[in-house]
Protein backbone atom coordinates (compact mmCIF):
# COMPACT_ATOMS: atom_id res chain seq x y z
CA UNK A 1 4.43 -9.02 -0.12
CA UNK A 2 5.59 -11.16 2.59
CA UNK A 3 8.86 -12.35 0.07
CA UNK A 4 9.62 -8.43 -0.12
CA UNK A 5 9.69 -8.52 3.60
CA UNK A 6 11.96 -11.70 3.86
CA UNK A 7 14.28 -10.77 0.97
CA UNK A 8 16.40 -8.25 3.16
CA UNK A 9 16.30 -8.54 7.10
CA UNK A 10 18.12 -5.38 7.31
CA UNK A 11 15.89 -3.12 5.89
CA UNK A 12 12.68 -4.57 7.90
CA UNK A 13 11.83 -1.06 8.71
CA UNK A 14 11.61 -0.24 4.92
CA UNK A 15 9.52 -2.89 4.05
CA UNK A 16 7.35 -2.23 6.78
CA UNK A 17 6.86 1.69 4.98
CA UNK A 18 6.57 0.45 1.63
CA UNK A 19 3.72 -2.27 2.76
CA UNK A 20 2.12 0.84 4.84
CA UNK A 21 2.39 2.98 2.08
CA UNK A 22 0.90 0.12 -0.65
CA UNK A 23 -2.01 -0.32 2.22
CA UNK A 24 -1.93 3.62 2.03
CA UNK A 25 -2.18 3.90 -1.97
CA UNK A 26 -5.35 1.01 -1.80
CA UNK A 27 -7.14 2.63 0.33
CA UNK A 28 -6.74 5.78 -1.67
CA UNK A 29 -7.51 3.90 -5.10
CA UNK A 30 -10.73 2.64 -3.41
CA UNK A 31 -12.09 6.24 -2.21
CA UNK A 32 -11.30 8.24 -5.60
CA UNK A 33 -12.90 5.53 -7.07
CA UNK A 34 -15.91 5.70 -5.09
CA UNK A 35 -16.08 8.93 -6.08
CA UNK A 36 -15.47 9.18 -9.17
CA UNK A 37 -18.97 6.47 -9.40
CA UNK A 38 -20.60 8.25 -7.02
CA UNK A 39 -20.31 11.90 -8.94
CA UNK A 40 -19.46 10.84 -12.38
C-alpha cells in the first residue's frame, strides 16, 4: 500500500481515499463475516 501512495505525489489525496476506503471494505469483510458465523 505504501508503493500506491509513492507512485503518484499528485494524487496523495486519492490514495489517501482508496487506503480509507480498503480500511473501510476490511472492516466490513470482518463484521459480515462475524455474522454470517455467528447466525449461520
Amino acid at each position: 500500500m505504501v508503493s500506491f501512495v509513492g507512485f503518484n505525489p499528485s494524487f496523495s489525496e486519492k490514495n489517501e481515499l482508496c487506503f480509507f476506503s480498503r480500511y473501510v471494505l476490511a472492516i466490513v469483510v470482518t463484521a459480515v463475516g462475524t455474522y454470517v458465523v455467528a447466525f449461520s
